[in-house]
C-alpha atoms as a PDB file:
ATOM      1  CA  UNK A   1       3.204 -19.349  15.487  1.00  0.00           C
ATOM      2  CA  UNK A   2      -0.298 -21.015  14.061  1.00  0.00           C
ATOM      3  CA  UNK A   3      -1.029 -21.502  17.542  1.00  0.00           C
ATOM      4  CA  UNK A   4      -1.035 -23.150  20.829  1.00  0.00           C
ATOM      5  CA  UNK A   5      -3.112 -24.392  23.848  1.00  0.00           C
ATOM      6  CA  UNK A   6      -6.337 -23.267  24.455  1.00  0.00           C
ATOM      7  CA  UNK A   7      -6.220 -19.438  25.640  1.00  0.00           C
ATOM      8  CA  UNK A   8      -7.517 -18.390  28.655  1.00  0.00           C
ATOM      9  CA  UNK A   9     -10.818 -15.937  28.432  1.00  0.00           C
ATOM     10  CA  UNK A  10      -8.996 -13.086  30.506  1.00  0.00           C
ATOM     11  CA  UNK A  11      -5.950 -13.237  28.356  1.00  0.00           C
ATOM     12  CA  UNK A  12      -8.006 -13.284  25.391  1.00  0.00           C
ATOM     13  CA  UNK A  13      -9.778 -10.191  26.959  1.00  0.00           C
ATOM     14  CA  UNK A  14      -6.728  -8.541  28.117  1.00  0.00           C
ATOM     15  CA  UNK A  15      -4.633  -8.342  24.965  1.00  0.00           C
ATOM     16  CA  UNK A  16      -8.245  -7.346  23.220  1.00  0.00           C
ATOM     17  CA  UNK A  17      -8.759  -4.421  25.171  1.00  0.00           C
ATOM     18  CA  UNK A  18      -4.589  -3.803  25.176  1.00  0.00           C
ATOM     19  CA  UNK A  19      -5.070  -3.657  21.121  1.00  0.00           C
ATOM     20  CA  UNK A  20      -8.233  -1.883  20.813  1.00  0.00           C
ATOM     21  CA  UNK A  21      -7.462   1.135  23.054  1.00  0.00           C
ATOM     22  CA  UNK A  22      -3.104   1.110  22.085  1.00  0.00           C
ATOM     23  CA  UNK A  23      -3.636   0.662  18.658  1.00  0.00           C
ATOM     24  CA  UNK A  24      -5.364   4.114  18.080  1.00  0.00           C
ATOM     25  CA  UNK A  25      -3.983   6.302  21.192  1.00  0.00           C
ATOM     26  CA  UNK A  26      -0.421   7.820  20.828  1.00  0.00           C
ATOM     27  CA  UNK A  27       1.047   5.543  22.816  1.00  0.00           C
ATOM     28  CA  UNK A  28       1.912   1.762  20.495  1.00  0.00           C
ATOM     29  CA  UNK A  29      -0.079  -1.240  20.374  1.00  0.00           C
ATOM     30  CA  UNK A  30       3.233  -3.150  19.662  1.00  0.00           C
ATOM     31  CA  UNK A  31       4.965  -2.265  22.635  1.00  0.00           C
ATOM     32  CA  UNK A  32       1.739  -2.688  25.195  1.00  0.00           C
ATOM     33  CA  UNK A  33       1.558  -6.049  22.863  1.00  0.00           C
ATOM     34  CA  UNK A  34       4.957  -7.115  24.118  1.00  0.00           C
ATOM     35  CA  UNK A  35       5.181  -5.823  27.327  1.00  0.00           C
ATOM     36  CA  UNK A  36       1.917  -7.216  28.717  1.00  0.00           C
ATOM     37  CA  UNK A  37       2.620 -11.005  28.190  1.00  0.00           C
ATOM     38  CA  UNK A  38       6.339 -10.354  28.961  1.00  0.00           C
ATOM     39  CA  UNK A  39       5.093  -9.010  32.178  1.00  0.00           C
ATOM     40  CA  UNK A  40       2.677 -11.564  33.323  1.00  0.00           C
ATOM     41  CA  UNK A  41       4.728 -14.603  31.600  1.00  0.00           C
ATOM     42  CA  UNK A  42       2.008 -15.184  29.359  1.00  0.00           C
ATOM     43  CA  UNK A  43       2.791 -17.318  25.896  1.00  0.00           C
ATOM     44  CA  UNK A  44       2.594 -16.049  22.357  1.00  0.00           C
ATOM     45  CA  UNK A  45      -0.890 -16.299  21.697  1.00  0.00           C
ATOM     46  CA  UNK A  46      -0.147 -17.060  17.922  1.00  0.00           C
ATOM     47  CA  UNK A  47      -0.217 -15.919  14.612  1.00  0.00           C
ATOM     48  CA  UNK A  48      -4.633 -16.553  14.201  1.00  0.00           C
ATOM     49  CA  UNK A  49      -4.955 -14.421  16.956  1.00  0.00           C
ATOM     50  CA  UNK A  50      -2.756 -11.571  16.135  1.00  0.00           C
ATOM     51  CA  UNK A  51      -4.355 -11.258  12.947  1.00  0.00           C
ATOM     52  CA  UNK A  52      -7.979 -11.767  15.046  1.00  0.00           C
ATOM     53  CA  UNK A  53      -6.379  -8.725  16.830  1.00  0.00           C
ATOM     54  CA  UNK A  54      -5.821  -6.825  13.669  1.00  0.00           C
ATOM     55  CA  UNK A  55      -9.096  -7.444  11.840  1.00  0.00           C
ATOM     56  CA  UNK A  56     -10.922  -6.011  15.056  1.00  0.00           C
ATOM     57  CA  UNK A  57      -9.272  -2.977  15.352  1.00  0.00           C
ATOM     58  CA  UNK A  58      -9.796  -2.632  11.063  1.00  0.00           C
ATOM     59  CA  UNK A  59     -13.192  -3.291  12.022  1.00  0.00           C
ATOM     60  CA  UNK A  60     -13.619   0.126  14.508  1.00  0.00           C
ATOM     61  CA  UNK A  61     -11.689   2.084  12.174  1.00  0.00           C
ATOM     62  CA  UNK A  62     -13.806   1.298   8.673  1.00  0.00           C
ATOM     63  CA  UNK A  63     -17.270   1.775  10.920  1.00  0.00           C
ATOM     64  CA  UNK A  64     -16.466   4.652  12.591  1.00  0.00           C
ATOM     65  CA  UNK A  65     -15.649   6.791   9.434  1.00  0.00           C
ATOM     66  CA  UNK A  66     -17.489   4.820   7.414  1.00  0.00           C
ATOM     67  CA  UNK A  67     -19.644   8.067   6.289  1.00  0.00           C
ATOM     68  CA  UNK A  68     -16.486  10.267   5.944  1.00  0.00           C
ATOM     69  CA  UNK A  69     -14.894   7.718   3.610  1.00  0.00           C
ATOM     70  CA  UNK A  70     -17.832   7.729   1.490  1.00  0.00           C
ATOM     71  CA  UNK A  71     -18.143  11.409   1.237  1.00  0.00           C
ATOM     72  CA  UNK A  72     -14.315  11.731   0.736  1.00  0.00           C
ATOM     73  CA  UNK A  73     -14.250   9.000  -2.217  1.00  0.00           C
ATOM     74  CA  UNK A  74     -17.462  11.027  -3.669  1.00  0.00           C
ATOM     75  CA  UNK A  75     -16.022  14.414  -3.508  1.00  0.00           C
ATOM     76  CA  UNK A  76     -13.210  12.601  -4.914  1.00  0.00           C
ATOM     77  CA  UNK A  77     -15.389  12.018  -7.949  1.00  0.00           C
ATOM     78  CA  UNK A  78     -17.080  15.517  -7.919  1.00  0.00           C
ATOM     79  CA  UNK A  79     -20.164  14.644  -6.107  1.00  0.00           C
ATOM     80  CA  UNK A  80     -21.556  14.963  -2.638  1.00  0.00           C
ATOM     81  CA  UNK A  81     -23.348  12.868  -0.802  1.00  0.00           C
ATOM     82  CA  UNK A  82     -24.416  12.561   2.714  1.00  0.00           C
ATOM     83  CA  UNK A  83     -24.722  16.145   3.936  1.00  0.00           C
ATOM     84  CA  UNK A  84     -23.136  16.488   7.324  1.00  0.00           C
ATOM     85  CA  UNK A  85     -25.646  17.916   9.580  1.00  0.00           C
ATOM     86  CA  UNK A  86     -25.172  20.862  12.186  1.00  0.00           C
ATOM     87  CA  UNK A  87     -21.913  20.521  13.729  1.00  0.00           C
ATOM     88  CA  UNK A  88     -20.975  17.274  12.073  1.00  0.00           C
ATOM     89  CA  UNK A  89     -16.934  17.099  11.937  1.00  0.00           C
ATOM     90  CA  UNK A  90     -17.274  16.408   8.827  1.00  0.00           C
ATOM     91  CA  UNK A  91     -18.571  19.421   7.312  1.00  0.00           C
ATOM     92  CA  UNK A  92     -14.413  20.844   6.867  1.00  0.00           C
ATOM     93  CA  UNK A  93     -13.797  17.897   4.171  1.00  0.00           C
ATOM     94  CA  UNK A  94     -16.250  19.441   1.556  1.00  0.00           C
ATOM     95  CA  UNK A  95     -13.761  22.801   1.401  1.00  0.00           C
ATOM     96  CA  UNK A  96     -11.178  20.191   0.257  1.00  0.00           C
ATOM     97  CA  UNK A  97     -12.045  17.577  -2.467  1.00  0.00           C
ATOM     98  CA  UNK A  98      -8.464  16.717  -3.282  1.00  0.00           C
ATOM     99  CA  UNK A  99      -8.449  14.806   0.577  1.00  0.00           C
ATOM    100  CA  UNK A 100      -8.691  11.488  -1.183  1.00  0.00           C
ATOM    101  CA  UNK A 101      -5.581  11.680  -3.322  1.00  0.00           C
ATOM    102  CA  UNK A 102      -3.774  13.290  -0.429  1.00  0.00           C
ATOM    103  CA  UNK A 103      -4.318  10.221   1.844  1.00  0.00           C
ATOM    104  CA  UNK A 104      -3.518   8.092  -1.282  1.00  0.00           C
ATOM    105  CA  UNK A 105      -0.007   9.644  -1.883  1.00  0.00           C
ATOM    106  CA  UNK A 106       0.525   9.806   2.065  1.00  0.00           C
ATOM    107  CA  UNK A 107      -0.112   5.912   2.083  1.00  0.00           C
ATOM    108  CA  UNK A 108       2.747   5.451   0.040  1.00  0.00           C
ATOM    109  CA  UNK A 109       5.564   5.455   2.504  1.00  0.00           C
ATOM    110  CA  UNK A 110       4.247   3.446   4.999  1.00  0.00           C
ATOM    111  CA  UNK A 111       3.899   0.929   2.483  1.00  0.00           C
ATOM    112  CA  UNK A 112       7.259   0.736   1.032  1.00  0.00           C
ATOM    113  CA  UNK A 113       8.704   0.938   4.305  1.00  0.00           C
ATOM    114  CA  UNK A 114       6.170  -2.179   5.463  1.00  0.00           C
ATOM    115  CA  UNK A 115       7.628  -4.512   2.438  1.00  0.00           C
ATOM    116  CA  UNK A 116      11.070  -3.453   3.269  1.00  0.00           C
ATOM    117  CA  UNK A 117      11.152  -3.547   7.017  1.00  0.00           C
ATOM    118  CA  UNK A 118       9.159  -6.248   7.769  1.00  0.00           C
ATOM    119  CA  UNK A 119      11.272  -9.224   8.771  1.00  0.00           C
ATOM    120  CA  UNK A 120      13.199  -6.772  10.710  1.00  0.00           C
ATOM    121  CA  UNK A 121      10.226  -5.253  12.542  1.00  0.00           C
ATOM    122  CA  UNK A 122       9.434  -8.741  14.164  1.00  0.00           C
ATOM    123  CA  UNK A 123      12.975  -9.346  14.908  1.00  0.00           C
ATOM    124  CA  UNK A 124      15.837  -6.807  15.420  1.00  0.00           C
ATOM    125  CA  UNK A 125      13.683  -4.264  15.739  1.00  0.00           C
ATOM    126  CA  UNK A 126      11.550  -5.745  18.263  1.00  0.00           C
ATOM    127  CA  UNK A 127      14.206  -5.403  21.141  1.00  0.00           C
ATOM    128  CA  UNK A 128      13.376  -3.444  24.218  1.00  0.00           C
ATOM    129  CA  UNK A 129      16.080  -1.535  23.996  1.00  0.00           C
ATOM    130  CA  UNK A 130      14.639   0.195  20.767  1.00  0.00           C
ATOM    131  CA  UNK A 131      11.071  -0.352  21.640  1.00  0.00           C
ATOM    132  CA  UNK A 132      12.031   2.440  24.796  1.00  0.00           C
ATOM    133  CA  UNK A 133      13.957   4.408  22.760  1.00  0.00           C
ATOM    134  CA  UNK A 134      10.925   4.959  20.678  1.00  0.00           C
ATOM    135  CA  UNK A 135       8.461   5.382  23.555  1.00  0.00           C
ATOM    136  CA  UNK A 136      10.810   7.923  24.898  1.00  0.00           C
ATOM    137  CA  UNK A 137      12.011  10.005  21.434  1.00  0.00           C
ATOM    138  CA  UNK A 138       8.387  10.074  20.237  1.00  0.00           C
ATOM    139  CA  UNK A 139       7.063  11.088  23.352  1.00  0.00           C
ATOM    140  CA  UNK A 140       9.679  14.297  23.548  1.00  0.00           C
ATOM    141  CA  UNK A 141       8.648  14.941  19.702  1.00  0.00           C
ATOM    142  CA  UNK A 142       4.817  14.992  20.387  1.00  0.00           C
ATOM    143  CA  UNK A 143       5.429  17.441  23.644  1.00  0.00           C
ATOM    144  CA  UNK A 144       7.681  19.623  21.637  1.00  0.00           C
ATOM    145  CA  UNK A 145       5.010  20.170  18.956  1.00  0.00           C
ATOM    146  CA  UNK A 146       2.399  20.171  21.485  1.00  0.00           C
ATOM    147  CA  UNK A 147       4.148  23.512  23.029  1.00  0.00           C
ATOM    148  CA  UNK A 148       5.407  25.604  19.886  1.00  0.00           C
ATOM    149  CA  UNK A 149       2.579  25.164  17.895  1.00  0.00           C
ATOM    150  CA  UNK A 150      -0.655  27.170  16.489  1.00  0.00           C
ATOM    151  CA  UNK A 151      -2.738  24.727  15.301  1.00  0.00           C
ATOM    152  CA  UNK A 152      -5.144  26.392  13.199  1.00  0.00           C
ATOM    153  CA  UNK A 153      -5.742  23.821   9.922  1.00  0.00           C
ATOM    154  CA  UNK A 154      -8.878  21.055   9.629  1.00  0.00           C
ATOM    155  CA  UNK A 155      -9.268  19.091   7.192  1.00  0.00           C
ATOM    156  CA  UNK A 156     -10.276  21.510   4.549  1.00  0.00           C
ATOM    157  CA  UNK A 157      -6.757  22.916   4.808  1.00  0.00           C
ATOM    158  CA  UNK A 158      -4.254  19.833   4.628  1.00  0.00           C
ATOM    159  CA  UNK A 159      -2.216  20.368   1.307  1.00  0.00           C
ATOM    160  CA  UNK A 160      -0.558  17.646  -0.387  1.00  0.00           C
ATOM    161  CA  UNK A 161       2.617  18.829   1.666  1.00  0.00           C
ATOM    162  CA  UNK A 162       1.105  18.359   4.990  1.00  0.00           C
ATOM    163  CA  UNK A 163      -0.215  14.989   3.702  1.00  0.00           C
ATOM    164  CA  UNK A 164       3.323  13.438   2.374  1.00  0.00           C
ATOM    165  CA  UNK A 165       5.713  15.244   5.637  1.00  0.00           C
ATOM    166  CA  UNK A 166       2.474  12.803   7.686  1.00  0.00           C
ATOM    167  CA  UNK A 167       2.871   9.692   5.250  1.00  0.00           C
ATOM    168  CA  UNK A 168       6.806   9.614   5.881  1.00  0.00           C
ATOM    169  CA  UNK A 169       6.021  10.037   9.706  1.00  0.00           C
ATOM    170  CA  UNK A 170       3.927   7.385   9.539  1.00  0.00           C
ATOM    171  CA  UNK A 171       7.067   5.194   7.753  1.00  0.00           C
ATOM    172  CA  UNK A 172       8.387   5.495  10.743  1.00  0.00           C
ATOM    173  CA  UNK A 173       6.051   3.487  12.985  1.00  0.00           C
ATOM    174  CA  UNK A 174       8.010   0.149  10.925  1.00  0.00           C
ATOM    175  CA  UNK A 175      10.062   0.569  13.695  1.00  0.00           C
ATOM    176  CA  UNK A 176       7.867  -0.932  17.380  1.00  0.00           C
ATOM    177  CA  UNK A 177       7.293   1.254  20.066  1.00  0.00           C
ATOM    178  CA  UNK A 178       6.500   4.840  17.436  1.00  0.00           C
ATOM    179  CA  UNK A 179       2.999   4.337  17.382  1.00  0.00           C
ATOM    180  CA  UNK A 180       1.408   5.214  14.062  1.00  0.00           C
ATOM    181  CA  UNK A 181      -1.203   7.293  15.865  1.00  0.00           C
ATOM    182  CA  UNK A 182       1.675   9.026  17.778  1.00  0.00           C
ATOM    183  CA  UNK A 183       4.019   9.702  14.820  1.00  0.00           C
ATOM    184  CA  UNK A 184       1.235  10.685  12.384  1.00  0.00           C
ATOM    185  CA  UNK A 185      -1.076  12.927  14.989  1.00  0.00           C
ATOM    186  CA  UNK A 186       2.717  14.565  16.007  1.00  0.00           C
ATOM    187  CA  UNK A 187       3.490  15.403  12.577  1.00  0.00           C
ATOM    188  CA  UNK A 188       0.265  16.854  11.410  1.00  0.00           C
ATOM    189  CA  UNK A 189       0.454  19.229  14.445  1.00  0.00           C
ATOM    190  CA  UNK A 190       4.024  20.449  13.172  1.00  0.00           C
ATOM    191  CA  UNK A 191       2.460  21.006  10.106  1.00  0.00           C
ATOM    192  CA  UNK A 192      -0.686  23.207  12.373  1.00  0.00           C
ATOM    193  CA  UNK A 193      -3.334  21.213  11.887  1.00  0.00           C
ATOM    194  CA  UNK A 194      -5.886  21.204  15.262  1.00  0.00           C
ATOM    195  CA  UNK A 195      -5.372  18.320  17.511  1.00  0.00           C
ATOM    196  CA  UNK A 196      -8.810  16.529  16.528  1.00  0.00           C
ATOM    197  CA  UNK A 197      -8.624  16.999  12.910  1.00  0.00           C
ATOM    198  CA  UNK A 198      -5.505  15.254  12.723  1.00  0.00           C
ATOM    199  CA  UNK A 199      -6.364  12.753  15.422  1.00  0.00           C
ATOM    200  CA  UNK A 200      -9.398  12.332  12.110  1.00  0.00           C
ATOM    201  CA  UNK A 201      -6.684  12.588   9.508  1.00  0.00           C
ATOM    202  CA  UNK A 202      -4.069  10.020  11.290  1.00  0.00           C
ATOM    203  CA  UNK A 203      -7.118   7.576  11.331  1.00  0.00           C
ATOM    204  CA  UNK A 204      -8.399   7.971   7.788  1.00  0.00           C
ATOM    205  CA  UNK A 205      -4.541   7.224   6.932  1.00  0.00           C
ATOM    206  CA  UNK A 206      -4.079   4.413   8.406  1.00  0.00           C
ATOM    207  CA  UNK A 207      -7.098   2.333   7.184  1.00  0.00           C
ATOM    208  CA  UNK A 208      -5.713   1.178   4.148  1.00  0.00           C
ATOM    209  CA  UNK A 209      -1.999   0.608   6.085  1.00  0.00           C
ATOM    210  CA  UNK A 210      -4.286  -1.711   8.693  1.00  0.00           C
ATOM    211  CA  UNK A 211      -6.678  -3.211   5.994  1.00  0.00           C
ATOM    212  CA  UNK A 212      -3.312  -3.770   3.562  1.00  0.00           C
ATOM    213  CA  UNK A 213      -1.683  -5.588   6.695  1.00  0.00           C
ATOM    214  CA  UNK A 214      -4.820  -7.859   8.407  1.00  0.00           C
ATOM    215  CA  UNK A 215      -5.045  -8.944   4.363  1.00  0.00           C
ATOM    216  CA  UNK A 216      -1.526  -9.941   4.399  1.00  0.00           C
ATOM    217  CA  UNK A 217      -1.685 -11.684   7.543  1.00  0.00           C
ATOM    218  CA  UNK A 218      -4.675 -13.111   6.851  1.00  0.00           C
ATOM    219  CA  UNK A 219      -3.677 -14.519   3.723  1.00  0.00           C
ATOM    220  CA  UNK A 220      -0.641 -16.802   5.258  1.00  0.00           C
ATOM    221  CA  UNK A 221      -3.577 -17.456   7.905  1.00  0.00           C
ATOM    222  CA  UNK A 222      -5.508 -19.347   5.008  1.00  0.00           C
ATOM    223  CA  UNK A 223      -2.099 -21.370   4.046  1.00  0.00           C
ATOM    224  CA  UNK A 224      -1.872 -22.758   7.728  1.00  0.00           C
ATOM    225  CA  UNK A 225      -5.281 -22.571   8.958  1.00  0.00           C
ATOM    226  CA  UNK A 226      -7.004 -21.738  12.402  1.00  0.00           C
ATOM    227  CA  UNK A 227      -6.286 -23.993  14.937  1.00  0.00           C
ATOM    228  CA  UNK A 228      -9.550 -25.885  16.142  1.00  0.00           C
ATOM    229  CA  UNK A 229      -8.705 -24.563  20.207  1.00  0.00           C
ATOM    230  CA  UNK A 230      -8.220 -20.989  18.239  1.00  0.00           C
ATOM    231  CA  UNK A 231     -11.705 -20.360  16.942  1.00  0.00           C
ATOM    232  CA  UNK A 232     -13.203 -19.045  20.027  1.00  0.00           C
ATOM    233  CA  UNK A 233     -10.190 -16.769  20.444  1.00  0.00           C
ATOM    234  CA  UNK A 234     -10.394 -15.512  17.459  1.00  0.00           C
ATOM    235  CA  UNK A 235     -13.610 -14.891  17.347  1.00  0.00           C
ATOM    236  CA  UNK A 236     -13.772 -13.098  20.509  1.00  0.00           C
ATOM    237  CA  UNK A 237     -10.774 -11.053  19.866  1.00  0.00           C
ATOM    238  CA  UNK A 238     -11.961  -9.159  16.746  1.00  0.00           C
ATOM    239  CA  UNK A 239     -15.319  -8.603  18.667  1.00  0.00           C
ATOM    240  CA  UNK A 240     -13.705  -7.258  21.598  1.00  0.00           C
ATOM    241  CA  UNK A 241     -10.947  -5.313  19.960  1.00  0.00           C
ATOM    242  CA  UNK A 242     -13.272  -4.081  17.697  1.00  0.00           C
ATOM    243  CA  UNK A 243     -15.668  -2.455  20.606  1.00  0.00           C
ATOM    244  CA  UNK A 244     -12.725  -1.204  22.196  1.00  0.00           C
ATOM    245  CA  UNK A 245     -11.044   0.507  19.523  1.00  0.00           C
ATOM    246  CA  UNK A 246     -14.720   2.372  18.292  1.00  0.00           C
ATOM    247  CA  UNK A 247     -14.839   3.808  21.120  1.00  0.00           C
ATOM    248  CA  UNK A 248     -11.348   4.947  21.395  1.00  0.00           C
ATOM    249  CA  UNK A 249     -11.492   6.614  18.519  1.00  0.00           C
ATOM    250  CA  UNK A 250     -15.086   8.534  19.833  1.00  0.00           C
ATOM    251  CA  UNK A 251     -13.447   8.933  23.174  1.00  0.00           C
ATOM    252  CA  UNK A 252     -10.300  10.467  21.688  1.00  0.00           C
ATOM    253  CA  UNK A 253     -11.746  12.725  19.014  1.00  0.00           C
ATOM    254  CA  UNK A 254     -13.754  14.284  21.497  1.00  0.00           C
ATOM    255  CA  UNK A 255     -11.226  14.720  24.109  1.00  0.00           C
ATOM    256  CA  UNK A 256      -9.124  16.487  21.794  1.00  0.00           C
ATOM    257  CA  UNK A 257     -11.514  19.027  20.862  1.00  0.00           C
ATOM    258  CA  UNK A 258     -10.709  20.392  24.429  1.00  0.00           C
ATOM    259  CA  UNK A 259      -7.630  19.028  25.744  1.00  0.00           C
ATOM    260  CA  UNK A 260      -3.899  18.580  24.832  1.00  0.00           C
ATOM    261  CA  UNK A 261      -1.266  15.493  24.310  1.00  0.00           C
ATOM    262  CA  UNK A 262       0.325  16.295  27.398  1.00  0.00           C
ATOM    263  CA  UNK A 263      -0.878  13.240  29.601  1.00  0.00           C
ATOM    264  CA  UNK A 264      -0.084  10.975  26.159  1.00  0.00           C
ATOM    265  CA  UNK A 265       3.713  12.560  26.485  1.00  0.00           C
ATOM    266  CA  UNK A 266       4.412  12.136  30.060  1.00  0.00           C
ATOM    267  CA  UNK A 267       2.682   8.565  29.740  1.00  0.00           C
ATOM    268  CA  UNK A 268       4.744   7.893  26.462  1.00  0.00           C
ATOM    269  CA  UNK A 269       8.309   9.147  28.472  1.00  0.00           C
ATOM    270  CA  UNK A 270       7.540   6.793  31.972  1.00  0.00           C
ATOM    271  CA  UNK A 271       6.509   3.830  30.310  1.00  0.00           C
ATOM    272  CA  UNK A 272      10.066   4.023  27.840  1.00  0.00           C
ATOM    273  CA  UNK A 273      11.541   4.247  31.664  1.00  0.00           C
ATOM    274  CA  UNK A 274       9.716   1.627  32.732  1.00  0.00           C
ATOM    275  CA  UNK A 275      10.235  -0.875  30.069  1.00  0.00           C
ATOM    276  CA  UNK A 276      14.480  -0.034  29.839  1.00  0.00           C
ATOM    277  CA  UNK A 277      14.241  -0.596  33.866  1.00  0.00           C
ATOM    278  CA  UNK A 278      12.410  -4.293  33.142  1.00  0.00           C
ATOM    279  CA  UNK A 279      14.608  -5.205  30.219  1.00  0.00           C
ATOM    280  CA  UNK A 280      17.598  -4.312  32.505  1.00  0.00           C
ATOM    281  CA  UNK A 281      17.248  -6.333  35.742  1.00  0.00           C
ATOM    282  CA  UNK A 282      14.897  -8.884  34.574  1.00  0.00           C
ATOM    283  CA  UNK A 283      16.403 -10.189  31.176  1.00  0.00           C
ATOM    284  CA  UNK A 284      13.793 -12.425  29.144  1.00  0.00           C
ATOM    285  CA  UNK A 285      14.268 -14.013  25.814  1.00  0.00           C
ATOM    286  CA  UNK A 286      10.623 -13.172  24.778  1.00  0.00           C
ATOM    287  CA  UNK A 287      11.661  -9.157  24.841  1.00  0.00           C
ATOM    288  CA  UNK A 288      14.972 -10.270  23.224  1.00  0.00           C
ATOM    289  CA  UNK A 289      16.116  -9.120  19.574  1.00  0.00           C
END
């Protein structure tokens, strides 16, 4: 997978934009990933761009809470730095300065399940049998949440309880088609936190499970190198990702101060349709186990 013939710019831009907006809403990068070129009989675009891919969407993550990881690893340490102004999201983290070693022991699953799982995840698991399965069972898990519970907590409030019941959720998205977003934001709302602060939460925990895995990729990258027809590709698919996933995350945030999963459920339940109905009557070995 180090590569292949020169990509087209709209495919490169496609699968960009695909990662950057999937990747953070509740609906999987991996199955929009696989579906999209399955779809439109598009080739795998290769190994250097999937990690391109990666590193883009690390890149919106770590610059978009840039400030809130610096005040979390300081209040970690007993100091605090960079005030949040007036109505600043930011201002429920300074209520709670254990945060930091919460997200550290939430990390934890997700890791061991990632060195575990992780031939299987680009193999077995990958079929879109399971992929649907996961659109559809996640979906149903985030709507049932989204209608029994109060959801009173911000960040100020998670206890270490709330943060490892999120880090096993998050284990689960191992398995294509869960969506770490999905999983993590549905299991912080079980545990009553508000819908933005743990859309903010979900984010802050994966960082290091995205910067742990673009590191890994990148580092078999470095053994085979970057194609010389892969450069440009590369190079415009963190930028693009990158943009797109920022303001994903701004978009989201927001629209969760005021609005519910709901449209993320019934979107997460017809696309699980619609990928079982394409795997059914149109059989192809790129959506195979």
């Amino acid at each position: 997978r180090g590569g292949g013939p020169l990509m087209p710019l709209y495919q490169v831009v496609v699968l960009a934009v695909v990662q950057g907006m999937t990747e953070f809403l509740p609906i999987s990068s991996t199955a929009h990933l696989a579906l999209v070129p399955w779809v439109f009989g598009w080739k795998d675009p290769g190994l250097s761009f999937d990690i391109a891919l990666h590193l883009g969407t690390l890149v919106a993550v770590a610059a978009y809470f840039a400030r809130t990881w610096i005040r979390v690893l300081f209040l970690a340490l007993g100091r605090r730095v960079l005030a949040p102004a007036p109505g600043d999201p930011d201002h429920d983290l300074y209520t709670n300065p254990r945060l930091f070693g919460f997200l550290v022991v939430a990390t934890i699953p997700a890791g061991l399940a990632g060195l575990a799982l992780e031939s299987y995840a680009e193999t077995t698991l990958r079929s879109p049998y399971i992929i649907a399965f996961m659109m559809i069972t996640v979906g149903l898990f985030l709507g049932w949440v989204e209608r029994r519970g109060v959801f009173s907590k911000d960040l100020g409030r998670v206890t270490l309880a709330d943060s490892l019941i999120i880090g096993v959720a998050q284990a689960l998205a191992v398995v294509p088609g869960t969506s770490r977003s999905g999983i993590t934001m549905a299991a912080a709302l079980l545990r009553g936190v508000g819908r933005a602060p743990a859309a903010r939460f979900s984010f802050l925990l994966s960082t290091p499970i995205i910067a742990g895995a673009a590191a890994k990729a990148s580092f078999d990258l470095l053994r085979i190198g970057i194609p010389g027809d892969m450069w440009i590709p590369f190079a415009a698919g963190i930028v693009i990702s990158g943009l797109t996933g920022y303001l994903v995350i701004a978009w989201l945030i927001r629209y969760l101060q005021t609005s519910t999963f709901v449209f993320f459920v019934w979107y997460r339940i017809i696309c699980g349709i619609m990928i079982l109905a394409l795997a059914f009557f149109f059989r192809d070995p790129a959506m195979a186990p």
